[in-house]
Protein backbone atom coordinates (compact mmCIF):
# COMPACT_ATOMS: atom_id res chain seq x y z
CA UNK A 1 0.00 0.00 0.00
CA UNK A 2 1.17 3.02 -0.80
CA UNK A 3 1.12 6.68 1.06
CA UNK A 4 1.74 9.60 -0.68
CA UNK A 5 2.07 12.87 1.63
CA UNK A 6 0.97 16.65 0.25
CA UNK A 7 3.05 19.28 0.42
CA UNK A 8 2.39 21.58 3.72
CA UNK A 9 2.50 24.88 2.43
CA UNK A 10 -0.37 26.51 0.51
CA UNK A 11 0.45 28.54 -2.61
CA UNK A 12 -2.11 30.56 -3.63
CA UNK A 13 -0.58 32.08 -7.55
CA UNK A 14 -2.15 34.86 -9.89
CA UNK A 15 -3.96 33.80 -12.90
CA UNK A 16 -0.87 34.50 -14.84
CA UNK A 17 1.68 31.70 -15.75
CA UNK A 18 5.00 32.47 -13.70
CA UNK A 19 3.30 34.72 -11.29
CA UNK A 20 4.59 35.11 -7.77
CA UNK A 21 2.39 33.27 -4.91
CA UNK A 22 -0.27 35.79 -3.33
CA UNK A 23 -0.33 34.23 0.04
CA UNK A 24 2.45 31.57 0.87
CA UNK A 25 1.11 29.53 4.25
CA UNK A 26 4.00 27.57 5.78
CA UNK A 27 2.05 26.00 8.54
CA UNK A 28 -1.93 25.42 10.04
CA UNK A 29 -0.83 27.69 12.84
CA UNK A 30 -0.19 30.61 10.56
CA UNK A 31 -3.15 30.07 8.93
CA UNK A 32 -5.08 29.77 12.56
CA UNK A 33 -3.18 33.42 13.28
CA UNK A 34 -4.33 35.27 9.89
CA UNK A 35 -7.74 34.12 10.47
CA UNK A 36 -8.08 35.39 14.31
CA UNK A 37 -6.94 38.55 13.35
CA UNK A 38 -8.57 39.44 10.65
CA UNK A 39 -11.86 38.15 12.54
CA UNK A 40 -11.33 40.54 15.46
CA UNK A 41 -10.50 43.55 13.18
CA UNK A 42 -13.39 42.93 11.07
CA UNK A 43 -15.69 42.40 14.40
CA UNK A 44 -14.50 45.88 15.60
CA UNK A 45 -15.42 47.80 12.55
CA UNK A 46 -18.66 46.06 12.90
CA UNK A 47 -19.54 47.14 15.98
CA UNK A 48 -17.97 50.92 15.58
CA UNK A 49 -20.02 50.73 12.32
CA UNK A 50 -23.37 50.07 14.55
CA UNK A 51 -22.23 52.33 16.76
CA UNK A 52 -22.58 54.71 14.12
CA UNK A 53 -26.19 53.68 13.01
CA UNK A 54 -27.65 53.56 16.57
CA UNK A 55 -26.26 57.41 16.85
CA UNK A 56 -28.06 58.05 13.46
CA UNK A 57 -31.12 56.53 14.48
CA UNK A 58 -30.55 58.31 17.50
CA UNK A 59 -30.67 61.72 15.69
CA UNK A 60 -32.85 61.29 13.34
CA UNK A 61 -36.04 59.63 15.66
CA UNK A 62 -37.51 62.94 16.31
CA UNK A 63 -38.32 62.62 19.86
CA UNK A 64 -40.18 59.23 19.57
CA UNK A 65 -39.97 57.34 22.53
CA UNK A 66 -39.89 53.65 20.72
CA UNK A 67 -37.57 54.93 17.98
CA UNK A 68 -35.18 56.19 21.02
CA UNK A 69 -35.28 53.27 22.85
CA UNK A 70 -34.58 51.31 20.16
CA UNK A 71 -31.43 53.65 18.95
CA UNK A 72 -30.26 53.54 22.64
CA UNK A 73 -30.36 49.58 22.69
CA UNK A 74 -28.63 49.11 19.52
CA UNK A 75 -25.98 51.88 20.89
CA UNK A 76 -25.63 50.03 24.08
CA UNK A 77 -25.36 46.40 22.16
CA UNK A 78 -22.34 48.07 19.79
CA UNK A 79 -20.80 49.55 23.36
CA UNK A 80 -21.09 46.20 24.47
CA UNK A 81 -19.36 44.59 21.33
CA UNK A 82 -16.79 46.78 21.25
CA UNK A 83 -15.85 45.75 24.67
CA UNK A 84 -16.25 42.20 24.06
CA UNK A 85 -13.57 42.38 21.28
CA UNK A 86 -11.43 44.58 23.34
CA UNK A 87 -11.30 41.70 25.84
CA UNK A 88 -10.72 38.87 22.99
CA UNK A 89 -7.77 40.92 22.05
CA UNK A 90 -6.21 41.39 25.76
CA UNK A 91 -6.74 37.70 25.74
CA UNK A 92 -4.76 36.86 23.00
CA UNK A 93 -1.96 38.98 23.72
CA UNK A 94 -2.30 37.52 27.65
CA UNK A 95 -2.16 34.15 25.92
CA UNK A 96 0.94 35.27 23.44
CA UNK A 97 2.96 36.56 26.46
CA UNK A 98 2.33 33.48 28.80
CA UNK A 99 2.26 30.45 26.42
CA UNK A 100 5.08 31.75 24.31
CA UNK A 101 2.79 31.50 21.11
CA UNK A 102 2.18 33.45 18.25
CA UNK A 103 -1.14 34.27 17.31
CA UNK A 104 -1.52 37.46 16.09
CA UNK A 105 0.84 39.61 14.37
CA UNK A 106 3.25 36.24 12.71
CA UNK A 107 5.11 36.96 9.64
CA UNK A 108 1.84 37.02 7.01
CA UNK A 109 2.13 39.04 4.50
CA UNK A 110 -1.48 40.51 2.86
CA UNK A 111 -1.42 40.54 -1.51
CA UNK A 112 -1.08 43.83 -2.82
CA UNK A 113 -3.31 45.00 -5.40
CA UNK A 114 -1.90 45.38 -8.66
C-alpha cells in the first residue's frame, strides 16, 4: 500500500503563468493566526459601524420614545461589542505573552493590489 504525503505549504498564484504566490502559508498555525486577526478587526469595525447607526437613528427619531429606545439599545449592544472584542484581544496577547505563542501579528504578508 502506498502513502503519498501533500506538500504543507499553501500557494495561492495569480492567474498568470510564472506569477509570484499571493499568500504563501508555511504551517496550520499561521493560517489559525491570519484568520483570528482578521476576525477581530473585522468584528470591531462592525460594531464601531453600529455604533454609528444607533447614533443616526438616535438623531434622526424625532423625539419618539420607541424609535429612542430602540437607537439607545442598539448603541448600548455596539458599546457592548466593542468591549467584548477589546477583551478577545487582551486575551490573546495575555495568551501570546504566557504560552510563548504566536497568534496574532506572525510573519503574514497581505497581496497587494496590482
Amino acid at each position: 500500500m502506498n502513502v503519498f504525503a501533500a506538500d504543507p505549504t499553501i500557494n495561492i498564484t495569480r492567474p498568470t503563468a510564472g506569477g509570484q504566490p499571493l499568500i504563501n502559508i508555511q504551517d496550520v498555525g499561521q493560517l489559525i493566526s491570519a484568520g483570528v486577526g482578521t476576525l477581530l478587526i473585522i468584528s470591531a469595525l462592525l460594531a464601531f459601524f453600529y455604533l454609528i447607526l444607533g447614533g443616526i437613528q438616535w438623531i434622526t427619531s424625532g423625539g419618539d420614545k420607541a424609535n429612542m429606545e430602540a437607537a439607545r439599545n442598539k448603541i448600548t449592544h455596539a458599546i457592548v461589542g466593542l468591549i467584548i472584542v477589546g477583551a478577545a484581544w487582551a486575551i490573546m496577547i495575555l495568551v501570546q505573552n504566557f504560552l510563548g505563542v504566536q497568534i496574532i501579528g506572525g510573519s503574514l504578508t497581505f497581496p497587494k493590489p496590482y
